[in-house]
N, C-alpha and C. Protein backbone atom coordinates (compact mmCIF):
# COMPACT_ATOMS: atom_id res chain seq x y z
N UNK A 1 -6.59 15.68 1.74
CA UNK A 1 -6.74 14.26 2.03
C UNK A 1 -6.42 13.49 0.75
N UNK A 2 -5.79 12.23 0.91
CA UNK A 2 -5.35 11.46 -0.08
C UNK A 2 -5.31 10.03 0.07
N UNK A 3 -5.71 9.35 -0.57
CA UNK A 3 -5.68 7.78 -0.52
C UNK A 3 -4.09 7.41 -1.09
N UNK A 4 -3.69 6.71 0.07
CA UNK A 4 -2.44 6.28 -0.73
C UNK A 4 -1.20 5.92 0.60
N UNK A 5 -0.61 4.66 0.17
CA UNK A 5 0.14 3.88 1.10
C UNK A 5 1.20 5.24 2.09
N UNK A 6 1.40 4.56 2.50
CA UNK A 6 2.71 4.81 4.43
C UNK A 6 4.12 5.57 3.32
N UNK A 7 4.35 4.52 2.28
CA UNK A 7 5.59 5.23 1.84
C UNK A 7 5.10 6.62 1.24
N UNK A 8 4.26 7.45 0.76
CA UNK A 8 3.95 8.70 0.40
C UNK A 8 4.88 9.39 1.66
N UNK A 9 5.17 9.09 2.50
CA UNK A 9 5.99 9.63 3.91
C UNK A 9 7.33 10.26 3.38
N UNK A 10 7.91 9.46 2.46
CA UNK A 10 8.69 10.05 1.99
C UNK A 10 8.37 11.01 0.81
N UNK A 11 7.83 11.23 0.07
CA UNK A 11 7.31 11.89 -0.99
C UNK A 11 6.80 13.31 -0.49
N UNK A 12 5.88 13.57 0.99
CA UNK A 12 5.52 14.38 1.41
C UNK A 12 7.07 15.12 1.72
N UNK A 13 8.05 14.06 3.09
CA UNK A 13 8.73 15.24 2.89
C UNK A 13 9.85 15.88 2.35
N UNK A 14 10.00 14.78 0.97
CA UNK A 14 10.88 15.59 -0.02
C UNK A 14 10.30 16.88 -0.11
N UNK A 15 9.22 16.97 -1.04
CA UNK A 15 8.45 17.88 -0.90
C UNK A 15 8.39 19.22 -0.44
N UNK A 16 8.13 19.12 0.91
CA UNK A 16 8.04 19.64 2.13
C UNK A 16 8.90 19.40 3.10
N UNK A 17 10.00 19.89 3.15
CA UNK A 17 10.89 19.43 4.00
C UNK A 17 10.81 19.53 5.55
N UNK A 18 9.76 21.04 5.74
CA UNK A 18 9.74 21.30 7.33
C UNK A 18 8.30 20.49 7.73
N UNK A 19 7.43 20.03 6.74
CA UNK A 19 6.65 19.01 7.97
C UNK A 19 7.03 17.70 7.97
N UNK A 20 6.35 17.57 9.31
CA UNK A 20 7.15 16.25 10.57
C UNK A 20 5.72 15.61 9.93
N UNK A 21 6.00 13.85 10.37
CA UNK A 21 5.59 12.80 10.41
C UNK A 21 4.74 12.93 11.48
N UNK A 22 3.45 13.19 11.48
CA UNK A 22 2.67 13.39 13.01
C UNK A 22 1.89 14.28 13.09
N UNK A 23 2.99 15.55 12.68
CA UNK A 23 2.36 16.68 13.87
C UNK A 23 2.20 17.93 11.92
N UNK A 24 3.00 17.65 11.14
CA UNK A 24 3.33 18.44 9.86
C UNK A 24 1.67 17.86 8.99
N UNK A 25 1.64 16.34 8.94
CA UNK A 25 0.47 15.25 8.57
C UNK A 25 0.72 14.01 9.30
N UNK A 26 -0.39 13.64 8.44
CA UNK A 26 -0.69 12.39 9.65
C UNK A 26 -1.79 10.89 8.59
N UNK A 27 -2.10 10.45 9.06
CA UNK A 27 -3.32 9.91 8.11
C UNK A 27 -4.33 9.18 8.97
N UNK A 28 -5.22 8.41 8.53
CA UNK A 28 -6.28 7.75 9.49
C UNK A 28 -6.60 6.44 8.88
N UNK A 29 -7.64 5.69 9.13
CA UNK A 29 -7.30 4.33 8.18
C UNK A 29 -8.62 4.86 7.59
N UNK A 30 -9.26 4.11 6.57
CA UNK A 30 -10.07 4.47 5.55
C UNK A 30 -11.43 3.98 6.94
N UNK A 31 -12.59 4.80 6.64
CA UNK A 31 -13.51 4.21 7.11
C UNK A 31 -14.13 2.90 7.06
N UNK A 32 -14.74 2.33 8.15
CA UNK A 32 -15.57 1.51 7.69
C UNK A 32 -17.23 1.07 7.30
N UNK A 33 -17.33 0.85 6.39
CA UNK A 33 -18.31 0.76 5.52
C UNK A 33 -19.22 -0.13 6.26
N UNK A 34 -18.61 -1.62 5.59
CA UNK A 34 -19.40 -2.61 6.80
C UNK A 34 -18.96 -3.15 7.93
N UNK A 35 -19.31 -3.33 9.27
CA UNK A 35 -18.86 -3.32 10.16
C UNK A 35 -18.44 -5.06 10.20
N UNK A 36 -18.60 -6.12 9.54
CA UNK A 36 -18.05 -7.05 9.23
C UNK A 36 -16.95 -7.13 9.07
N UNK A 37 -16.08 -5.90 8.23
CA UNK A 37 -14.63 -5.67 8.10
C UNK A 37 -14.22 -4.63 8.91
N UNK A 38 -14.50 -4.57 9.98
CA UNK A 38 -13.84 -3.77 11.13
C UNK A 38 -12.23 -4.24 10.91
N UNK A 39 -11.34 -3.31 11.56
CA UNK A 39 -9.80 -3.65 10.99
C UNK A 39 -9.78 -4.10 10.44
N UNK A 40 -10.10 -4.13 9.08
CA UNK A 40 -9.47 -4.90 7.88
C UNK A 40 -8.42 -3.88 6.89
N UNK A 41 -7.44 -4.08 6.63
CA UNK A 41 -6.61 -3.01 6.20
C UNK A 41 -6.25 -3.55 4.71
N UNK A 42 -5.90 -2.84 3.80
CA UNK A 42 -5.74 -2.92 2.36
C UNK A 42 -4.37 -2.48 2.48
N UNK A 43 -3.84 -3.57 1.57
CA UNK A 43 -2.33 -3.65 1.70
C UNK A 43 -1.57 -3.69 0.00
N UNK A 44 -0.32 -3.12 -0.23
CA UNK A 44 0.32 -3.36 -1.49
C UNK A 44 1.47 -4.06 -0.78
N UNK A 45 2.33 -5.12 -1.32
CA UNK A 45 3.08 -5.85 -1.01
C UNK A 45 4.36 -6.12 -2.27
N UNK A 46 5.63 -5.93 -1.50
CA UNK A 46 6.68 -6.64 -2.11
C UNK A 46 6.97 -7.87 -1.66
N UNK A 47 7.33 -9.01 -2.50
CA UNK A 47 7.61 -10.60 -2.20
C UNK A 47 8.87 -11.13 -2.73
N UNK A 48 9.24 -12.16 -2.05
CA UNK A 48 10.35 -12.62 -2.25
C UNK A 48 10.17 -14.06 -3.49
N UNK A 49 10.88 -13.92 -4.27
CA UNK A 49 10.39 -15.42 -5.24
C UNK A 49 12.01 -15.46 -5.47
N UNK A 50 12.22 -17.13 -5.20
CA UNK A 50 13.09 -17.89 -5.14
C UNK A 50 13.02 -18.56 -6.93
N UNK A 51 14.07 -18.44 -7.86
CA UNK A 51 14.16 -19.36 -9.04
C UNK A 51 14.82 -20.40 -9.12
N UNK A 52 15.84 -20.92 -7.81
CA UNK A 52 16.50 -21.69 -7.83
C UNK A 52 16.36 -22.22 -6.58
N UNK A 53 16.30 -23.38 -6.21
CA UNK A 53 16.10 -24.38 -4.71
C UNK A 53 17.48 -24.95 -4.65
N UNK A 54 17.70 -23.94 -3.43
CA UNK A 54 19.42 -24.79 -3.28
C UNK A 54 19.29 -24.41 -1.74
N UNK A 55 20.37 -24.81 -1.21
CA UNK A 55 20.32 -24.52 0.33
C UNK A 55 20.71 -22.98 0.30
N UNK A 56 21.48 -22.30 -0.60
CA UNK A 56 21.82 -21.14 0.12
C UNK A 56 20.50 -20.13 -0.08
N UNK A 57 19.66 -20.30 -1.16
CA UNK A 57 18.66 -19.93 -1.40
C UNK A 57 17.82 -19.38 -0.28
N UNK A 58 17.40 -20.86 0.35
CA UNK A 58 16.52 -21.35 1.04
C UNK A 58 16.74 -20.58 2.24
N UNK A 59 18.20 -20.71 2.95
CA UNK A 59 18.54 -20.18 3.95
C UNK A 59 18.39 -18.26 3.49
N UNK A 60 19.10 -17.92 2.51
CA UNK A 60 18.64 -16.32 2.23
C UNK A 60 16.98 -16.24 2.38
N UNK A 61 16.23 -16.64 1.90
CA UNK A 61 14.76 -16.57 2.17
C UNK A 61 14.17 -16.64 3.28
N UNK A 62 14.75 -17.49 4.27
CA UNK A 62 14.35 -17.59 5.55
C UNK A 62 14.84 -16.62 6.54
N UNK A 63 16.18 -16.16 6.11
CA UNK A 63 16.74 -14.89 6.71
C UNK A 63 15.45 -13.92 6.78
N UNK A 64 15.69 -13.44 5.26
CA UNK A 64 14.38 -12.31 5.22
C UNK A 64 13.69 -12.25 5.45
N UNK A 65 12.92 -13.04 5.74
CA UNK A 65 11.43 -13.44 6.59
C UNK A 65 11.93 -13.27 8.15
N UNK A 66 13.08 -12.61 8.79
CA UNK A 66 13.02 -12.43 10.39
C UNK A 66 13.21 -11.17 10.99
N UNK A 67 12.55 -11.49 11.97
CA UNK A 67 13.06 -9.51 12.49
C UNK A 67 14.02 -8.64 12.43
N UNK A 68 15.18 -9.45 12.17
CA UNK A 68 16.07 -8.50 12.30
C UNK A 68 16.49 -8.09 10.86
N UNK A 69 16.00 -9.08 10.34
CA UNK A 69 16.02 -9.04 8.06
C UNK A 69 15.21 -7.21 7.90
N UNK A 70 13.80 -7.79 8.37
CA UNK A 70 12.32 -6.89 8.55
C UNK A 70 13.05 -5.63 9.28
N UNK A 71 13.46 -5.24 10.21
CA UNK A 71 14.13 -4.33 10.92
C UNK A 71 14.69 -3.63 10.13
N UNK A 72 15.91 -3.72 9.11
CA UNK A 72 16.11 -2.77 8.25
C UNK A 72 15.67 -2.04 7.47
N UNK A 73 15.00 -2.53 6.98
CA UNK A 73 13.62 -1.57 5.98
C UNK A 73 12.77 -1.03 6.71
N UNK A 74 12.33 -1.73 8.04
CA UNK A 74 11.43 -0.74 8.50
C UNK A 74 12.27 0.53 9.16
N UNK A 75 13.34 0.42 9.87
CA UNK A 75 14.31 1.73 9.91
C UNK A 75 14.23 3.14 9.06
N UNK A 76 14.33 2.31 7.79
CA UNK A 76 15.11 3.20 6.79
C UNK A 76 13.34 4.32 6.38
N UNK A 77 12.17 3.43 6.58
CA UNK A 77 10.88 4.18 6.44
C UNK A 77 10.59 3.55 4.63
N UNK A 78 9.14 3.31 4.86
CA UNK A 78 8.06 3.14 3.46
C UNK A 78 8.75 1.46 3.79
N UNK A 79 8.39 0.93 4.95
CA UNK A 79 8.19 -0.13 5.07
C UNK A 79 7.52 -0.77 5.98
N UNK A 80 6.79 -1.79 5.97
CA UNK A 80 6.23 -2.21 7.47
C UNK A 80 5.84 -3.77 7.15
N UNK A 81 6.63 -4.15 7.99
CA UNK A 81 6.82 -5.97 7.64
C UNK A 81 5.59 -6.20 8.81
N UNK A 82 5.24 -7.46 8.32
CA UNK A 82 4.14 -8.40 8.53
C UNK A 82 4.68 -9.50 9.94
N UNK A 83 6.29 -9.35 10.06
CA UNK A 83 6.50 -10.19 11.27
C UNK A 83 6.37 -9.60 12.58
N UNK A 84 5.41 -10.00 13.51
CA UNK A 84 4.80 -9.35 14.69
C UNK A 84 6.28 -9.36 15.85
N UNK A 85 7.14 -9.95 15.05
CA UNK A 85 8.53 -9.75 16.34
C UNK A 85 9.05 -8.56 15.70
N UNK A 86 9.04 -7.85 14.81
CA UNK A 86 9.33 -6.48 14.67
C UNK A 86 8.78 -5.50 15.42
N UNK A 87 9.76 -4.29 16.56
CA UNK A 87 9.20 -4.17 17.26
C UNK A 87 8.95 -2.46 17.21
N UNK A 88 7.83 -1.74 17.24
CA UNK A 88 7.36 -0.50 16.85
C UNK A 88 8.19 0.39 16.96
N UNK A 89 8.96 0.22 18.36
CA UNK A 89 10.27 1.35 18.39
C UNK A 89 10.85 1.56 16.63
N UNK A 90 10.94 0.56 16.05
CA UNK A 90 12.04 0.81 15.13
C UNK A 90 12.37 1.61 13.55
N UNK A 91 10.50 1.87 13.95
CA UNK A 91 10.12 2.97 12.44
C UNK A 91 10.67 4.07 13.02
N UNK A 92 10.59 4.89 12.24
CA UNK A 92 11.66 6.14 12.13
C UNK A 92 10.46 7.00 12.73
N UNK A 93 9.25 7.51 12.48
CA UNK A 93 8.47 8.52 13.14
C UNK A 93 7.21 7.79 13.45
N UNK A 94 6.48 8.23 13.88
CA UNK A 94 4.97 7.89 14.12
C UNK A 94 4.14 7.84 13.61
N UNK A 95 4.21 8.29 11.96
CA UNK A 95 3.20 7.67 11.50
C UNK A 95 3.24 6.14 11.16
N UNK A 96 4.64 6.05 11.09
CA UNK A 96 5.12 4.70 10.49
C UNK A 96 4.94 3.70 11.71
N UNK A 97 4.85 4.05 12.98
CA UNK A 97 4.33 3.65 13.73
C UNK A 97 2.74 3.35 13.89
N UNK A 98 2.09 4.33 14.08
CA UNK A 98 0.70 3.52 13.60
C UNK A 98 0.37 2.77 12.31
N UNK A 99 1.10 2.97 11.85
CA UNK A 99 0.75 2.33 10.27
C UNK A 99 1.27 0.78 10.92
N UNK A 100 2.42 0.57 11.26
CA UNK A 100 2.46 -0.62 11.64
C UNK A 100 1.62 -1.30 12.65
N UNK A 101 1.37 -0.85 13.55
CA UNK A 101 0.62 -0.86 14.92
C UNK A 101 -0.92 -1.80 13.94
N UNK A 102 -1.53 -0.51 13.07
CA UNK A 102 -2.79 -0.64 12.31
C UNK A 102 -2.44 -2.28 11.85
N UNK A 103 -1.31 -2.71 11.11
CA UNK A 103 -1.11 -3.21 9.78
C UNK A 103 -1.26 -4.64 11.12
N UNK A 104 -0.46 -4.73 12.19
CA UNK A 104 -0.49 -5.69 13.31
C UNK A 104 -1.89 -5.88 14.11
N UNK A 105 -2.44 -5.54 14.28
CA UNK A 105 -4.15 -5.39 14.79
C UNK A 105 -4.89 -5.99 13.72
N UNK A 106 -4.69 -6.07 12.41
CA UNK A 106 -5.29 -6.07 11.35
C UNK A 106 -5.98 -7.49 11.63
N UNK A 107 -7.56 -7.52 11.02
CA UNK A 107 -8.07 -8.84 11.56
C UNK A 107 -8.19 -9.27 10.41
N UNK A 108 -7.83 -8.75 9.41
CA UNK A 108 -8.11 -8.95 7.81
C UNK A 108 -7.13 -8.03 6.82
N UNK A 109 -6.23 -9.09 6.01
CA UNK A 109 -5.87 -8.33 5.04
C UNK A 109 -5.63 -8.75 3.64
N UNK A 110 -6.27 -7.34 2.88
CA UNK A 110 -6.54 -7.50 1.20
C UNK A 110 -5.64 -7.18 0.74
N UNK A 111 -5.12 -7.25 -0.70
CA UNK A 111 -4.39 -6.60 -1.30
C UNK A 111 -5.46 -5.27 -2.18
N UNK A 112 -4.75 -4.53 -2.48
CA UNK A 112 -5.63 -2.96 -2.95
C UNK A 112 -6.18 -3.75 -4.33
N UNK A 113 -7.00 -3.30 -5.18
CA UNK A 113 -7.47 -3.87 -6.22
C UNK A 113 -6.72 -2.80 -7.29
N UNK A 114 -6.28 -1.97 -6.62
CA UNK A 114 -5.72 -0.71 -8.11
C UNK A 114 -4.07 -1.99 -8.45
N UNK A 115 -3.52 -2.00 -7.17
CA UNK A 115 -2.19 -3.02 -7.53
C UNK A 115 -2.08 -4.27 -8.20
N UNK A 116 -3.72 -4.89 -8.35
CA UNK A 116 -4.07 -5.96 -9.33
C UNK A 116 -4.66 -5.92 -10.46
N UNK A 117 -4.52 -4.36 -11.17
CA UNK A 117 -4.82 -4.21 -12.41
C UNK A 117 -4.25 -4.23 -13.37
N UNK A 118 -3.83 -4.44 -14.58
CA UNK A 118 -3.21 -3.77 -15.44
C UNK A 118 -2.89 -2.84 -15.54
N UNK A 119 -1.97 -2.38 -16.27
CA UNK A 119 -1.29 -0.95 -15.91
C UNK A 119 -2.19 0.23 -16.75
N UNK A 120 -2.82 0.11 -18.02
CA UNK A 120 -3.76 0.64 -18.27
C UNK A 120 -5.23 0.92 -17.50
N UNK A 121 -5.39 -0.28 -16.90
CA UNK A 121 -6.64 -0.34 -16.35
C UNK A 121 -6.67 0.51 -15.14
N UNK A 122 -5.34 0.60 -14.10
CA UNK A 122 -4.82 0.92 -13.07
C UNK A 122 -4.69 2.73 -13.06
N UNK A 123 -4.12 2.83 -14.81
CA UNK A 123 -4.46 4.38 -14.52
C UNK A 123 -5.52 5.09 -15.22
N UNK A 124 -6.65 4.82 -15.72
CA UNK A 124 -7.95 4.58 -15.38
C UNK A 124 -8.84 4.75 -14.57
N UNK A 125 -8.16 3.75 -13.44
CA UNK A 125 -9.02 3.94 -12.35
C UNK A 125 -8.71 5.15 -11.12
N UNK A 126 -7.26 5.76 -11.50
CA UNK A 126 -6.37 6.94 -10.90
C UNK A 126 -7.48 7.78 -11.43
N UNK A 127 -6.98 8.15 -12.51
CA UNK A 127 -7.87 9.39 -13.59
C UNK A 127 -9.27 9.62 -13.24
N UNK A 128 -9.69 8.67 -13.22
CA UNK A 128 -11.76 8.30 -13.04
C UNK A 128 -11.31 8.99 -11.34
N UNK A 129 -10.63 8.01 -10.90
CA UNK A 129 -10.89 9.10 -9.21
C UNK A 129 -10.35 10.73 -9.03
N UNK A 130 -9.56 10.84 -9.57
CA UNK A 130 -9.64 12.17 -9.81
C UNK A 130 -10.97 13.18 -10.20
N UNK A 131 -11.29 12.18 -11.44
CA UNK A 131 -12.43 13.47 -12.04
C UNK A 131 -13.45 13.19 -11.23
N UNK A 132 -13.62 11.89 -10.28
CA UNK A 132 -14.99 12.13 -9.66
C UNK A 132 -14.94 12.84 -8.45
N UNK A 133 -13.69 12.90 -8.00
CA UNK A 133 -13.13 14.34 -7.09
C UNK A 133 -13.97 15.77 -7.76
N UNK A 134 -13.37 15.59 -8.86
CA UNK A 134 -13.87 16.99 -9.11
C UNK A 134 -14.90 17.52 -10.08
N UNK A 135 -16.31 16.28 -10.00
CA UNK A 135 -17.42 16.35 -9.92
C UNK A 135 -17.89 15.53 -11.06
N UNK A 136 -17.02 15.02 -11.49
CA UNK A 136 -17.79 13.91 -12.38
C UNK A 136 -18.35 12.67 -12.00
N UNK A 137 -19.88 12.36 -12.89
CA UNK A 137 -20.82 11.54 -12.01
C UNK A 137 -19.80 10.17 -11.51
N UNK A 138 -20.74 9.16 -10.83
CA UNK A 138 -20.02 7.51 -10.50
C UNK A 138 -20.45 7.25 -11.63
N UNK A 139 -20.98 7.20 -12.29
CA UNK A 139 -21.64 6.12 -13.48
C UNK A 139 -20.41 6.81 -14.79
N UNK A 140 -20.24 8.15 -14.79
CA UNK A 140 -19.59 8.10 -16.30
C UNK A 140 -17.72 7.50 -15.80
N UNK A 141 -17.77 7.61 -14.62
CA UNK A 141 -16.22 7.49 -14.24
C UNK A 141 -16.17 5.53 -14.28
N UNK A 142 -17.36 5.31 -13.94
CA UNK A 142 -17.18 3.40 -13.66
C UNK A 142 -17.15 3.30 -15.67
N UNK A 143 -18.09 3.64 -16.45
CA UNK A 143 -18.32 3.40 -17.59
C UNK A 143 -16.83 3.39 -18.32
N UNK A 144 -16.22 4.65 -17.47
CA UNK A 144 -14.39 5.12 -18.57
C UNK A 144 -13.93 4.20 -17.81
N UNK A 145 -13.73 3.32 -16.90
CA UNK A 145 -12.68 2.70 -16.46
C UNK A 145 -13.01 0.96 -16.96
N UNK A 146 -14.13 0.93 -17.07
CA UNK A 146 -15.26 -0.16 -17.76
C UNK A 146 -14.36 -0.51 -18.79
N UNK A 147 -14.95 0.30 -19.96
CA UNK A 147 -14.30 0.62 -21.32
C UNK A 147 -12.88 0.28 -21.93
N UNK A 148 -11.79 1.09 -20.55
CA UNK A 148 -10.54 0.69 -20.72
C UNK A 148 -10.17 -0.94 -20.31
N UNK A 149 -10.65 -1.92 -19.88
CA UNK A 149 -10.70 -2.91 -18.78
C UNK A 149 -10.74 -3.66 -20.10
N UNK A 150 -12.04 -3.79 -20.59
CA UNK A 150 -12.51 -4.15 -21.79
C UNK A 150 -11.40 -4.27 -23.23
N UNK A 151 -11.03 -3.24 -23.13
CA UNK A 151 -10.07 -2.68 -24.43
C UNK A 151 -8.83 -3.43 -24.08
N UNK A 152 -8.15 -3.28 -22.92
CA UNK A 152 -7.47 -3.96 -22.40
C UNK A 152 -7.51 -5.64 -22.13
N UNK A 153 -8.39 -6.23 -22.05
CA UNK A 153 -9.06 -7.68 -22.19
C UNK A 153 -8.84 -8.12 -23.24
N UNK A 154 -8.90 -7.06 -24.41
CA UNK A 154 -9.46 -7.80 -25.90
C UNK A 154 -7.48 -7.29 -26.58
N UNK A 155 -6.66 -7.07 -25.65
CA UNK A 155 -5.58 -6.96 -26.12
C UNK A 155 -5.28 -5.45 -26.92
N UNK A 156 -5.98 -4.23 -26.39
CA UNK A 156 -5.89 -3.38 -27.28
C UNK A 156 -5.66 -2.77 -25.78
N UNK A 157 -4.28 -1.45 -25.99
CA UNK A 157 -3.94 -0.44 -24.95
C UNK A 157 -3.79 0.63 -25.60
N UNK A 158 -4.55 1.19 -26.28
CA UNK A 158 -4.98 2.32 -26.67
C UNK A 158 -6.45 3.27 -26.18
């Protein structure tokens, strides 16, 4: 078991070439804790930022924002657009299908807090989950990721 976004899909089956999307693995959505955030799904996101306001701009930006823009990436897989006229047929296997399905149901969505860290702080908080995988307390793993946050704050990445 592993925490970690829809595109790992590809990573698994470089990998692993003979398991399938489904039936080879699969994933589930993270539990829920409090039932206040029932479907609420944690999301990492790529965005579009415009530096120049011109019409052709404007019109490229608005392209991409439509289903049939969204449709290509979700094809190709390790994508799943946010426009509800994208239509499930068009992911490549089934997990990418529920993942979208999930991501569309969603009654709430966050961005992950590891994707809003610093890049020190970010692998930190990788490392700390690792070792508390493999039995190190919550308190010394929050304290090392603490520490680096800190160090990192005061301009030091060492």
């Amino acid at each position: 078991m592993y925490y970690l976004g829809d595109f790992t899909v590809s990573f698994i089956t470089a990998q692993s070439p003979g398991l399938k999307p489904g039936t080879g693995f699969n994933f589930f959505p993270f539990p829920t804790i409090n039932p206040q955030y029932q479907d609420a799904v944690t999301v990492g996101a790529d965005l579009v930022v415009a530096t120049r306001k011109t019409n052709e701009v404007g019109e490229l930006v608005r392209y991409l924002a439509t289903a049939p823009a969204q449709e290509i990436g979700a094809r190709q897989g390790g994508f799943l657009s946010l426009n509800n006229s994208v239509d499930l047929s068009v992911y490549p296997d089934p997990v990418a299908q529920a993942s979208a399905l999930m991501l569309k149901s969603a009654t709430t969505i966050r961005f992950g807090a590891d994707d809003q860290m610093p890049y020190t702080v970010q692998q930190a908080f990788w490392k700390g989950l690792w070792n508390y995988i493999a039995g190190a307390s919550l308190d010394t793993v929050l304290q090392g990721i603490e520490a680096t946050a800190s160090q990192t704050a005061l301009g030091s990445t060492t």
